[in-house]
C-alpha atoms as a PDB file:
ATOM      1  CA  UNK A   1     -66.534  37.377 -39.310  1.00  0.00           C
ATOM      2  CA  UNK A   2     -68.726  34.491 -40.002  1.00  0.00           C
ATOM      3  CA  UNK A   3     -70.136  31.696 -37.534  1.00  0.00           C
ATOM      4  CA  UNK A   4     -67.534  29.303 -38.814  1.00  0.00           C
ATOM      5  CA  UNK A   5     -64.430  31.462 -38.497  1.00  0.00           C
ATOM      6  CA  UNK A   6     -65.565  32.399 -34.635  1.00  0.00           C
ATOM      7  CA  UNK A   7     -66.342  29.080 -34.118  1.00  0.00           C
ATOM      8  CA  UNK A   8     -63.093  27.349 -34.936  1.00  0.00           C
ATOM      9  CA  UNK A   9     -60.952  30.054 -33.289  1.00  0.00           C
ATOM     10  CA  UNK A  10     -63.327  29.763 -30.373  1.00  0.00           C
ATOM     11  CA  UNK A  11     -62.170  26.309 -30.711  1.00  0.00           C
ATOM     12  CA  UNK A  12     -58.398  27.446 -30.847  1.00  0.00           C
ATOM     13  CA  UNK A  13     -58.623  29.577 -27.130  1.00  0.00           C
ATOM     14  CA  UNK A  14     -59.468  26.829 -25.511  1.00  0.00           C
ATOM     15  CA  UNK A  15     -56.269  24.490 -26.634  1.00  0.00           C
ATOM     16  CA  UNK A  16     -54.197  27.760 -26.291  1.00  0.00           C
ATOM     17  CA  UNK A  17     -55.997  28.380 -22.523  1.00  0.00           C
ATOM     18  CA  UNK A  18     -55.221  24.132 -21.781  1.00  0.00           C
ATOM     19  CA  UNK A  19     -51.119  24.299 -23.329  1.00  0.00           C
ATOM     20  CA  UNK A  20     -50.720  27.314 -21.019  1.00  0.00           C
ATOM     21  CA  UNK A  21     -52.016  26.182 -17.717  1.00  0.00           C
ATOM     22  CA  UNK A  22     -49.951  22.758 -18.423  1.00  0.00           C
ATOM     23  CA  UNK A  23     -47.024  24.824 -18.639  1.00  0.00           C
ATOM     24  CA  UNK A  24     -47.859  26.832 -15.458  1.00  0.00           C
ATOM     25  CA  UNK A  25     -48.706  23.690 -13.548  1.00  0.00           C
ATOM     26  CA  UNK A  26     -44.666  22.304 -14.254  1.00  0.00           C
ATOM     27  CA  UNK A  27     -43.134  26.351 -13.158  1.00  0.00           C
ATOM     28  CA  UNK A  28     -40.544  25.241 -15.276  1.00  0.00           C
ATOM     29  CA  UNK A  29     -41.337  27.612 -18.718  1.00  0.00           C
ATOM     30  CA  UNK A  30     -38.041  27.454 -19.979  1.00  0.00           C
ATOM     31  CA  UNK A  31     -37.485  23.660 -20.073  1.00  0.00           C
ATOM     32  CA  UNK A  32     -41.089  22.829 -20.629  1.00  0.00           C
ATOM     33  CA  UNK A  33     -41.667  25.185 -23.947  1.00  0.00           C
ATOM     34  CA  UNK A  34     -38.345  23.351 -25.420  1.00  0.00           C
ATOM     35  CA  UNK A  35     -39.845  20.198 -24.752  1.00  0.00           C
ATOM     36  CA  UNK A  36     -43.146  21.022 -26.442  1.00  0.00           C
ATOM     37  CA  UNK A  37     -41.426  22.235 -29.554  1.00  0.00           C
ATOM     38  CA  UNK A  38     -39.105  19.282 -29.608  1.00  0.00           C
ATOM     39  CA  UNK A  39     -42.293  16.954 -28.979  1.00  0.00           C
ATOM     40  CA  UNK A  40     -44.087  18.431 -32.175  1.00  0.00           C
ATOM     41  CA  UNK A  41     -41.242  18.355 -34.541  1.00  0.00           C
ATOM     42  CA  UNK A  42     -40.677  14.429 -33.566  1.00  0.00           C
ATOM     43  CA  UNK A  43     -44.592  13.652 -33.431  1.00  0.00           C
ATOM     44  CA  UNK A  44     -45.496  15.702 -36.676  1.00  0.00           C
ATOM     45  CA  UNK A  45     -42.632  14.832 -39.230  1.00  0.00           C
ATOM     46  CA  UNK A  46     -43.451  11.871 -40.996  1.00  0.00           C
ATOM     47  CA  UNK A  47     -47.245  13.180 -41.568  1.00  0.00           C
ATOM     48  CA  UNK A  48     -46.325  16.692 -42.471  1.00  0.00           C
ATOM     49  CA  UNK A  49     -43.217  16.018 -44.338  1.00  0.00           C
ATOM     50  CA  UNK A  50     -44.424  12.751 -46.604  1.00  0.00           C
ATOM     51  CA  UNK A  51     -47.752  15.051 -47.053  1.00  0.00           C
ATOM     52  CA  UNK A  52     -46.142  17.741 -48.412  1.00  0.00           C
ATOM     53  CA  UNK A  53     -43.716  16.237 -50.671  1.00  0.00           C
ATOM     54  CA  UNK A  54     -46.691  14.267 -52.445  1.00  0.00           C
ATOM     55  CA  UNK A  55     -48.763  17.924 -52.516  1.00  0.00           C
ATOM     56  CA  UNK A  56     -46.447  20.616 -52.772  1.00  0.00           C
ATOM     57  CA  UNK A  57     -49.286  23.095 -51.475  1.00  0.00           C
ATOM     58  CA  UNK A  58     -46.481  25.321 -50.212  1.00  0.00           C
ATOM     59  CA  UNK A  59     -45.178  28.224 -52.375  1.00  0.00           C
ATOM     60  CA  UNK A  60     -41.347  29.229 -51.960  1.00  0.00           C
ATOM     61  CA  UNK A  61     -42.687  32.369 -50.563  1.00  0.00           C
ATOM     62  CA  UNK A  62     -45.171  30.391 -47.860  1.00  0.00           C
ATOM     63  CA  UNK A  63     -41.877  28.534 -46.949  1.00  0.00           C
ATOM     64  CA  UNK A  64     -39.851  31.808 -46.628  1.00  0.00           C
ATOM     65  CA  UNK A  65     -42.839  32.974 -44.246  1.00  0.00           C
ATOM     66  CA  UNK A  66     -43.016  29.702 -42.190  1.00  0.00           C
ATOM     67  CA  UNK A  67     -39.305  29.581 -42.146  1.00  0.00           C
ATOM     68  CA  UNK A  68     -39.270  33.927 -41.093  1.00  0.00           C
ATOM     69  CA  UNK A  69     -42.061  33.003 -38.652  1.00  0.00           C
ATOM     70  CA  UNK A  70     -40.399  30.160 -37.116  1.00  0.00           C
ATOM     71  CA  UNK A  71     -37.483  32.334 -35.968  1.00  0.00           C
ATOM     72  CA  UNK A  72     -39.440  34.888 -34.542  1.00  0.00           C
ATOM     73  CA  UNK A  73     -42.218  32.238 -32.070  1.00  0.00           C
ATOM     74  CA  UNK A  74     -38.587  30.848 -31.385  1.00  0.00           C
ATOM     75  CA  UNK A  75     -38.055  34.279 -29.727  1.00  0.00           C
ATOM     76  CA  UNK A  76     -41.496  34.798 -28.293  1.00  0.00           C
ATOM     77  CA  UNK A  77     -41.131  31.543 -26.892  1.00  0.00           C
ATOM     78  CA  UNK A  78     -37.702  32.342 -25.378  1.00  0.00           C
ATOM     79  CA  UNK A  79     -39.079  36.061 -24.559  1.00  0.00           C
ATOM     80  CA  UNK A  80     -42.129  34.498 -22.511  1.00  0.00           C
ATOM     81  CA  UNK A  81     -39.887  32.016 -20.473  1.00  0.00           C
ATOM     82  CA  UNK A  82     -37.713  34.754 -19.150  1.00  0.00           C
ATOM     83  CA  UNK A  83     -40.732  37.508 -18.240  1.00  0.00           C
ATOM     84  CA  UNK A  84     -41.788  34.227 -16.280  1.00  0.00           C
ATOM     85  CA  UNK A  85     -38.661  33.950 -14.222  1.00  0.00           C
ATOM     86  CA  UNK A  86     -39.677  37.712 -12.777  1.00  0.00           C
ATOM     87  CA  UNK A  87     -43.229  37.970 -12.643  1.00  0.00           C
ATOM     88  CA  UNK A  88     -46.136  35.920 -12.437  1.00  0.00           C
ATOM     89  CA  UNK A  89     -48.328  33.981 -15.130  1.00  0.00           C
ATOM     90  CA  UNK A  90     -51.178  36.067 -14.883  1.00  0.00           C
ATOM     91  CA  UNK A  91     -49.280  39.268 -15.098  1.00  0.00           C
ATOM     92  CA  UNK A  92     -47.106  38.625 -17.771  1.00  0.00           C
ATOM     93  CA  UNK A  93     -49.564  36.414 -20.359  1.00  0.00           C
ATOM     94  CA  UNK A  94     -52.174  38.977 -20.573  1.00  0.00           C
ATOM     95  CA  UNK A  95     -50.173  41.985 -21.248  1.00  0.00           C
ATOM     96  CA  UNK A  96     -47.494  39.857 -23.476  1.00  0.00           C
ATOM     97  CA  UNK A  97     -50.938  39.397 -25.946  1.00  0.00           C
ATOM     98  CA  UNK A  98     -52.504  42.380 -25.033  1.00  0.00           C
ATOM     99  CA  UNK A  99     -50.573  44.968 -27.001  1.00  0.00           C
ATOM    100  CA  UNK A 100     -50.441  42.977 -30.391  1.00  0.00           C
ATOM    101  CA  UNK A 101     -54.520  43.296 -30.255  1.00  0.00           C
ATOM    102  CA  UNK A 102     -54.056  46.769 -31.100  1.00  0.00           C
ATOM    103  CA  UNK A 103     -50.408  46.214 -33.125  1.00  0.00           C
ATOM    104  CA  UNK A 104     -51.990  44.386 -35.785  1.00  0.00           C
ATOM    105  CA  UNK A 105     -55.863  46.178 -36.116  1.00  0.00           C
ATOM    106  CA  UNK A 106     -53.642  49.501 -37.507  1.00  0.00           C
ATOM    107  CA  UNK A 107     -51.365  46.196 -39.720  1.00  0.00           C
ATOM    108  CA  UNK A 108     -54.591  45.929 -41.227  1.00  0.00           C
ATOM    109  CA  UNK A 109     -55.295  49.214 -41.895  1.00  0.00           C
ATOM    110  CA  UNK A 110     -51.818  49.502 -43.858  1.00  0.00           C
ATOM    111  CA  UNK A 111     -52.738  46.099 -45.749  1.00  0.00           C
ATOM    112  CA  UNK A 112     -56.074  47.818 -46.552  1.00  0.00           C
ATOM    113  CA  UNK A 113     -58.304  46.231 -44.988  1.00  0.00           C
ATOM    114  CA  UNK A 114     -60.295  48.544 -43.072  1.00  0.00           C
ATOM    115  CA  UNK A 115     -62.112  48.125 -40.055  1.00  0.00           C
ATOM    116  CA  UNK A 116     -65.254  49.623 -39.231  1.00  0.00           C
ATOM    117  CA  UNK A 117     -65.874  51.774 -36.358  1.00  0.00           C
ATOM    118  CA  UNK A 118     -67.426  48.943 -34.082  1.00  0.00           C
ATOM    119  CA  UNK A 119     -64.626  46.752 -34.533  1.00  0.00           C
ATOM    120  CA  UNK A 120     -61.838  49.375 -33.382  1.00  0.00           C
ATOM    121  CA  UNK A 121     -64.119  49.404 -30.032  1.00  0.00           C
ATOM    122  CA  UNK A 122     -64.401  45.798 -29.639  1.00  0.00           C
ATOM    123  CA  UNK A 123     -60.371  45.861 -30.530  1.00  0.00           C
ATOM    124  CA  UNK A 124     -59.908  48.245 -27.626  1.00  0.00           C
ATOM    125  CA  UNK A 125     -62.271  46.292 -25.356  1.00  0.00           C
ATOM    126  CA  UNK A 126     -60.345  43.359 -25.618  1.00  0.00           C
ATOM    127  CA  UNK A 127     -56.946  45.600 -24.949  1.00  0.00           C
ATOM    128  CA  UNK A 128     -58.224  46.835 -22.142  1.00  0.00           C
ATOM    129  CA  UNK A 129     -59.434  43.707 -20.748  1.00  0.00           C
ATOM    130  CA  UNK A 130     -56.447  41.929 -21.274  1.00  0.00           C
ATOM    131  CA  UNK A 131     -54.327  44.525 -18.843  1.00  0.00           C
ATOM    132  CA  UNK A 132     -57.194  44.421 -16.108  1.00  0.00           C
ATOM    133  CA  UNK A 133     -56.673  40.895 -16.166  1.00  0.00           C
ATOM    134  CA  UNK A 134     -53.746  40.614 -14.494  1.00  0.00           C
ATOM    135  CA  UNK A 135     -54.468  42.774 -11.786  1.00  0.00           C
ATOM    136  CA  UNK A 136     -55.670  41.996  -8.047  1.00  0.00           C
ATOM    137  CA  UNK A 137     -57.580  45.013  -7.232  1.00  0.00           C
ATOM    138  CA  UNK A 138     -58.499  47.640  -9.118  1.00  0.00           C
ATOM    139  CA  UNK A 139     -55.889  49.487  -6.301  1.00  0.00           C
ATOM    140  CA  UNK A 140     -53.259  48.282  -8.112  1.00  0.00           C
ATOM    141  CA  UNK A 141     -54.045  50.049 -11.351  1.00  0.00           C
ATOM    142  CA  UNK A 142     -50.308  51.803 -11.656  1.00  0.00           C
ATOM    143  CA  UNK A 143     -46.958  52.116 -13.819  1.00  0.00           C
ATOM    144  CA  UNK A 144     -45.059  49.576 -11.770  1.00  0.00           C
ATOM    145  CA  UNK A 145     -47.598  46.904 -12.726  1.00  0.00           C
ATOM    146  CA  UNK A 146     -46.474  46.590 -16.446  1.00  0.00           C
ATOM    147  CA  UNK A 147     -43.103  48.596 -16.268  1.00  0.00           C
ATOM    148  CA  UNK A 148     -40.441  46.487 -14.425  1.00  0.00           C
ATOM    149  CA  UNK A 149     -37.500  44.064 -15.003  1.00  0.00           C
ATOM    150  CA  UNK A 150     -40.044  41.817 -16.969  1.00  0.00           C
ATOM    151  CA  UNK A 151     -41.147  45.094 -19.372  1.00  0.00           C
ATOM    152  CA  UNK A 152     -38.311  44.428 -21.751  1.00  0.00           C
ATOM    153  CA  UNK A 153     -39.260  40.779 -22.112  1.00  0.00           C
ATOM    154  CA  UNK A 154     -43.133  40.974 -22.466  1.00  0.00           C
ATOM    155  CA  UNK A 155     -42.305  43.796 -25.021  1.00  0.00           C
ATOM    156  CA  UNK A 156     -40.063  41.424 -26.845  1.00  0.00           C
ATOM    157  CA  UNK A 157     -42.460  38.717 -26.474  1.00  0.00           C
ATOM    158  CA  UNK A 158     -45.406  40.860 -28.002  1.00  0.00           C
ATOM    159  CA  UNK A 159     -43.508  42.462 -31.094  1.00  0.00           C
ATOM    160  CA  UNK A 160     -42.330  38.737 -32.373  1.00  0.00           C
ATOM    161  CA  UNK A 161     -46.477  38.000 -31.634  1.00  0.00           C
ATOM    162  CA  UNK A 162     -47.416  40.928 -34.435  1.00  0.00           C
ATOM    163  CA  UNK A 163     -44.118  39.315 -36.868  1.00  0.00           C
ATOM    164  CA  UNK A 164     -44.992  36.177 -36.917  1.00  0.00           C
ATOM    165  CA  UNK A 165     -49.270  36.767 -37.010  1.00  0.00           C
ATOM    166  CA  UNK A 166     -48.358  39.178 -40.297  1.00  0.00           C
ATOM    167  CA  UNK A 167     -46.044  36.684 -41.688  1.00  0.00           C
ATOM    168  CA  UNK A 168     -49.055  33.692 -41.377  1.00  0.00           C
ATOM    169  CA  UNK A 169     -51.385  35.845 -42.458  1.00  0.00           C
ATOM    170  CA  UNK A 170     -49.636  36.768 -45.676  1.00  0.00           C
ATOM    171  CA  UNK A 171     -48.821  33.186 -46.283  1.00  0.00           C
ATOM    172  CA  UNK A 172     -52.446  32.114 -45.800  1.00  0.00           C
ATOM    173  CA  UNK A 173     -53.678  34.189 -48.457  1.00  0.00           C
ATOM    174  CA  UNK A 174     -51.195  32.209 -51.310  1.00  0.00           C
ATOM    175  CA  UNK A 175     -51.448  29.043 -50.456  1.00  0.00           C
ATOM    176  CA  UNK A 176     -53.755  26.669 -50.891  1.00  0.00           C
ATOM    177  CA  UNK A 177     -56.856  27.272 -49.063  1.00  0.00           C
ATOM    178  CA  UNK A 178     -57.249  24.177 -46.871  1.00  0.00           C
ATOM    179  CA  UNK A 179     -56.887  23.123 -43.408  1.00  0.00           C
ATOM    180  CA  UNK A 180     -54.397  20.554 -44.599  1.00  0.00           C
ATOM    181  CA  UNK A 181     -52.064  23.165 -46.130  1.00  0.00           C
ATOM    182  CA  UNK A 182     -52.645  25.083 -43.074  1.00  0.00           C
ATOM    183  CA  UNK A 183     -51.556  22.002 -40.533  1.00  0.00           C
ATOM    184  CA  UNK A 184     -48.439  21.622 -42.809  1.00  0.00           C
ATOM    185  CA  UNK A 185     -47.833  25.372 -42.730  1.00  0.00           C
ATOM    186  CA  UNK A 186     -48.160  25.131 -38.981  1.00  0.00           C
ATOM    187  CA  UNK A 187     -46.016  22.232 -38.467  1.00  0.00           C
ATOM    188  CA  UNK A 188     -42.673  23.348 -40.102  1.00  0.00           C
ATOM    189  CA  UNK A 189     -43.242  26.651 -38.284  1.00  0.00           C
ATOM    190  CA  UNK A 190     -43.096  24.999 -35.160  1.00  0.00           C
ATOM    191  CA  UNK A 191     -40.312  22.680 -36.385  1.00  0.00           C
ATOM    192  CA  UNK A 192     -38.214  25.837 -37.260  1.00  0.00           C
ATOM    193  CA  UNK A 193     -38.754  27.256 -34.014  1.00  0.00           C
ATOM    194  CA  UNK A 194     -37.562  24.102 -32.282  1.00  0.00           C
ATOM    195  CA  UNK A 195     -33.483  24.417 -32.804  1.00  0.00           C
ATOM    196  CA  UNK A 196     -33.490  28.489 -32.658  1.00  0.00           C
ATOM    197  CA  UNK A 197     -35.302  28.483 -29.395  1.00  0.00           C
ATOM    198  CA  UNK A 198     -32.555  26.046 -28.119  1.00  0.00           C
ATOM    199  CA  UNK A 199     -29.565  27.794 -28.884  1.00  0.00           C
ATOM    200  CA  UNK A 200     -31.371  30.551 -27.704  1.00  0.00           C
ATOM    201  CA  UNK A 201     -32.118  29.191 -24.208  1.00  0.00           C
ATOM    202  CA  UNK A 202     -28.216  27.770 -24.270  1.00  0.00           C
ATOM    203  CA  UNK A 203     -26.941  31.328 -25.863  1.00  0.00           C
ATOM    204  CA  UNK A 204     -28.729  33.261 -22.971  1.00  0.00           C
ATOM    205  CA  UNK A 205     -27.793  30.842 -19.740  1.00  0.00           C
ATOM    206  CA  UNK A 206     -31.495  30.461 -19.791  1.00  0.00           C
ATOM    207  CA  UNK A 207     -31.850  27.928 -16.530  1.00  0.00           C
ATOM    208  CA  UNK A 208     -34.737  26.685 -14.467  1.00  0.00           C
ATOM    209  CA  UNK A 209     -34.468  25.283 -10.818  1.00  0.00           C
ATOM    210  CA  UNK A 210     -37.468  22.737 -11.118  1.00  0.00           C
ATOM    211  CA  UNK A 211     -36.023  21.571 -14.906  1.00  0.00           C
ATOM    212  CA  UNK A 212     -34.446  18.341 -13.034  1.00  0.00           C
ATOM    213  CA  UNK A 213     -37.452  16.921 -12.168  1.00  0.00           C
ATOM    214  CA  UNK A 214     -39.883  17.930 -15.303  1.00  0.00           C
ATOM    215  CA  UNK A 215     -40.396  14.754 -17.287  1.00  0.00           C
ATOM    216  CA  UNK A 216     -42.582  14.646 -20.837  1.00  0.00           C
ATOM    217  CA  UNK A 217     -45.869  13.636 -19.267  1.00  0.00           C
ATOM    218  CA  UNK A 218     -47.369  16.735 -19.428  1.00  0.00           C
ATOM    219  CA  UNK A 219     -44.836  18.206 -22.369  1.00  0.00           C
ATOM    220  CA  UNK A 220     -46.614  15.757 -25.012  1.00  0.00           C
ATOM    221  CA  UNK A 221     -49.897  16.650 -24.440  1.00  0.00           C
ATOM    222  CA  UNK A 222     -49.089  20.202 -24.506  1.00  0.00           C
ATOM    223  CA  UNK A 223     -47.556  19.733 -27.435  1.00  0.00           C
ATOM    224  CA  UNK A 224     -50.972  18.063 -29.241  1.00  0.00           C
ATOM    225  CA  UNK A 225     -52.718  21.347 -28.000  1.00  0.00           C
ATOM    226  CA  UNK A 226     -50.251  24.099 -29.092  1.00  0.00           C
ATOM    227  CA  UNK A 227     -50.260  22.469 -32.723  1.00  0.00           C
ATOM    228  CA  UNK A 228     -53.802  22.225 -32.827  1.00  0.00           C
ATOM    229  CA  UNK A 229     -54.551  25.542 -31.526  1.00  0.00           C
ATOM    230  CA  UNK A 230     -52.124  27.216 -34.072  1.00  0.00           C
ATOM    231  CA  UNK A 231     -53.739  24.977 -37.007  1.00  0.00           C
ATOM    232  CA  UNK A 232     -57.305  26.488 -36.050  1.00  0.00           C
ATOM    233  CA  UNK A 233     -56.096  29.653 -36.581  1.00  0.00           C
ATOM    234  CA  UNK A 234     -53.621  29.291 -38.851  1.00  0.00           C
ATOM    235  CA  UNK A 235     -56.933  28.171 -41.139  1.00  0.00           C
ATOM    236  CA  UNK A 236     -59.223  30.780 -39.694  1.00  0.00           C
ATOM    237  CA  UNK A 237     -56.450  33.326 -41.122  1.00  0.00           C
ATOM    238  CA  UNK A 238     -57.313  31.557 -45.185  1.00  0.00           C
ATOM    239  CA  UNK A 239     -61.272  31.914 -44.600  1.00  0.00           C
ATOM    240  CA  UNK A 240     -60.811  35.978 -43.127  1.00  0.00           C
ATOM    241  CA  UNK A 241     -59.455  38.966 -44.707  1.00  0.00           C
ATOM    242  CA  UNK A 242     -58.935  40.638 -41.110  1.00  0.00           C
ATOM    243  CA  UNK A 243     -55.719  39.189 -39.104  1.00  0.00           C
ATOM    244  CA  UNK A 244     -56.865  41.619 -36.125  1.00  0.00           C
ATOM    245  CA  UNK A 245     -59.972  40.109 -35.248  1.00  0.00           C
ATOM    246  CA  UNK A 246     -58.872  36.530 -35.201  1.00  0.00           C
ATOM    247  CA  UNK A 247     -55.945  38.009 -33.038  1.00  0.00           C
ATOM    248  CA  UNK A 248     -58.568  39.691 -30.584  1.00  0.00           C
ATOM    249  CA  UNK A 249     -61.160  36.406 -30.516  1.00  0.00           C
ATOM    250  CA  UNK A 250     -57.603  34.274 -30.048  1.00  0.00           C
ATOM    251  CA  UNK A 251     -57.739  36.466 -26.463  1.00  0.00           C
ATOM    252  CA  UNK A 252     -60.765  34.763 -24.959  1.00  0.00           C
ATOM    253  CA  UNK A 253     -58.084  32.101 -24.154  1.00  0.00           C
ATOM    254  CA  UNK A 254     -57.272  34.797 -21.764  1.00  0.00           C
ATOM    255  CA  UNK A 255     -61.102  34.519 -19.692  1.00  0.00           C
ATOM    256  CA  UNK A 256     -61.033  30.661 -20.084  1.00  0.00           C
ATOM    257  CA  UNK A 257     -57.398  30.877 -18.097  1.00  0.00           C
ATOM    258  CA  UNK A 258     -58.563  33.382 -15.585  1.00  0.00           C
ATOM    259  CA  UNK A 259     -61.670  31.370 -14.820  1.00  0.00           C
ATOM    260  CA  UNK A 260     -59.592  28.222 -14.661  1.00  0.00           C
ATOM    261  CA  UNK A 261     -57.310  29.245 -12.276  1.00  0.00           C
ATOM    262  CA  UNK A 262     -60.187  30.998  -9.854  1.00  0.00           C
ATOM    263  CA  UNK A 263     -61.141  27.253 -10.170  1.00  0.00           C
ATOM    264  CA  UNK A 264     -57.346  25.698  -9.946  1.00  0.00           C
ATOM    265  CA  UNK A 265     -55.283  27.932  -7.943  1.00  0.00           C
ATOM    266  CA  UNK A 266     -57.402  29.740  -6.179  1.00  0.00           C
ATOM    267  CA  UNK A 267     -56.723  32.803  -6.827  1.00  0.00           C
ATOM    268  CA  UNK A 268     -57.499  36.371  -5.958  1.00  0.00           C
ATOM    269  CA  UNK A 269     -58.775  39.537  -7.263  1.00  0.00           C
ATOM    270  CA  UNK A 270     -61.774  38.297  -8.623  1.00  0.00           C
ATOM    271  CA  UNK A 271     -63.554  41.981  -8.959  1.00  0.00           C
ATOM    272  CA  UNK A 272     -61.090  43.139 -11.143  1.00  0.00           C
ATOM    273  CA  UNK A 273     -59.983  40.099 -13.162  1.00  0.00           C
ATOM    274  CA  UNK A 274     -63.966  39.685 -13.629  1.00  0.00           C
ATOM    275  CA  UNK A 275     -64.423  42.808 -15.355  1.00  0.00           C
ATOM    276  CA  UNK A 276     -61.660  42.300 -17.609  1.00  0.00           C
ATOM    277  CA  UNK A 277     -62.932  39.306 -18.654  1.00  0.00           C
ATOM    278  CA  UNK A 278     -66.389  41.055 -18.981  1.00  0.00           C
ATOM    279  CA  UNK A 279     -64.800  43.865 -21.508  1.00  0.00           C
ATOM    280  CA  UNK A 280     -62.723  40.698 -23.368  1.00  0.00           C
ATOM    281  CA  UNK A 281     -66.274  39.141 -23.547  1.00  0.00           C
ATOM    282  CA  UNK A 282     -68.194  42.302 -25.012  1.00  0.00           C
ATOM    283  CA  UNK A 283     -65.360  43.419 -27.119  1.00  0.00           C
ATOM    284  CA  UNK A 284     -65.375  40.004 -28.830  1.00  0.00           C
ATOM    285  CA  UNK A 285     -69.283  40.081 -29.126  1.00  0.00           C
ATOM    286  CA  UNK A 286     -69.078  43.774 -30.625  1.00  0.00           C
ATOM    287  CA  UNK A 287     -66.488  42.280 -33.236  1.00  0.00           C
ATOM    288  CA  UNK A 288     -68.264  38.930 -33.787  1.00  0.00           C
ATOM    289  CA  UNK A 289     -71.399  40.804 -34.700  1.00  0.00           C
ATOM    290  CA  UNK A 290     -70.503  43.807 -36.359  1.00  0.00           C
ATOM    291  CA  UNK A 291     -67.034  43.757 -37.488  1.00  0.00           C
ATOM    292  CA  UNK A 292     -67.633  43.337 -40.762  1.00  0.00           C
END
């Protein structure tokens, strides 16, 4: 991967790292991610729309994958809400985006392109890390930490991660290679998600008990963060031939949370959560400089 590429997804953790702890700060998951969806669709239409109907970067199969995409991060999003009703953010996040690390490196390896033997380490690294992460002592290294009533959901929520992340990916590689096309790409695949994740939320009795007194205030800016984050690496997808490693470097978001909310919350296990940030760190470094 070149400087660039790491740079700008680098770039993309930390908007992904602020977005989440916004939503974590409002304990209201369910309510809040609607709200960010509907926020981007009303913010970004004019701009995206008017752009694209003057361009036309988007082929109809780059719509058919934004439009296939937007369905499934309608059900991540929904997927995510609901492992949050049972188990904490720092259990559920990591492991939710730890298993498509290692979903889409063998992806690749079906599309081709082939990673070299360095690369599957840093790949596991980062795995690995990401399920340490949640933990508060390396005592509670066990089964019942990542099978539970939250299992199904975190599954869910990681299998629409790898359908959406091969659907970008194969619509990066058609279209025209530009960060504009890539904003515009982003945008209506956010704006798709919007309704779906709705009915969803209405279809499933979806409720949250502090939803009453969440406003916008923090919904908005979330909003600005999420796009922008998915832009970065919705571009970084155009400029590298290997959807895996963006995937794994989009994990550091992971070790900018944890630190944050040592710093934030206050919270415990720092041993354990420290060396999974440490093997997220190393893994990324062992990818960055010799994954090809």
């Amino acid at each position: 991967m070149s400087l660039f590429v790491i740079f700008i997804v680098l770039g993309s953790t930390v908007m992904h790292a602020g977005w989440n702890l916004l939503a974590r700060y409002e304990r209201s998951e369910t309510i809040f991610y609607g709200r960010m969806l509907v926020a981007i669709t009303l913010l970004g239409f004019v701009p995206a729309i008017g752009s694209e109907i003057v361009t036309r970067s988007l082929s109809p199969v780059a719509w058919i994958c934004a439009i296939t995409s937007g369905l499934f991060l309608a059900v991540y999003f929904l997927a995510l809400a609901r492992a949050f009703e049972s188990l904490d953010f720092t259990v559920v996040y990591p492991v939710a985006r730890a298993l498509p690390v290692i979903f889409i490196a063998f992806i690749d390896v079906l599309r081709e392109r082939y990673l070299t033997a360095i690369g599957w380490l840093g790949i596991v690294l980062v795995a690995a890390g990401c399920f340490l992460v949640p933990l508060h002592s390396f005592r509670d290294i066990a089964p019942r930490r990542y099978f539970n009533r939250a299992t199904m959901w975190m599954l869910i929520a990681a299998l629409s991660t790898v359908a959406y992340t091969l659907l970008d990916k194969i619509a990066a590689e058609i279209v025209q290679q530009d960060p504009a096309t890539a904003a515009r790409y982003g945008y209506l695949t956010f704006a798709v998600a919007a309704l779906p994740y709705l009915a969803l939320v209405r279809a499933t009795r979806a409720r949250n008990k502090n939803s009453n007194s969440m406003g916008w205030t923090l919904a908005v800016p979330a909003a600005m963060l999420s796009f922008g984050a998915y832009w970065l690496v919705l571009w970084a997808y155009q400029l590298s031939p290997y959807a895996s490693y963006i995937v794994a470097f989009r994990q550091f978001s992971i070790v900018i949370g944890a630190i944050l909310a040592f710093i934030l919350y206050k919270e415990q296990g720092v041993a354990v959560r420290l060396t999974g940030a440490l093997s997220i760190t190393f893994g990324l470094v062992l990818i960055g400089g010799w994954g090809r």
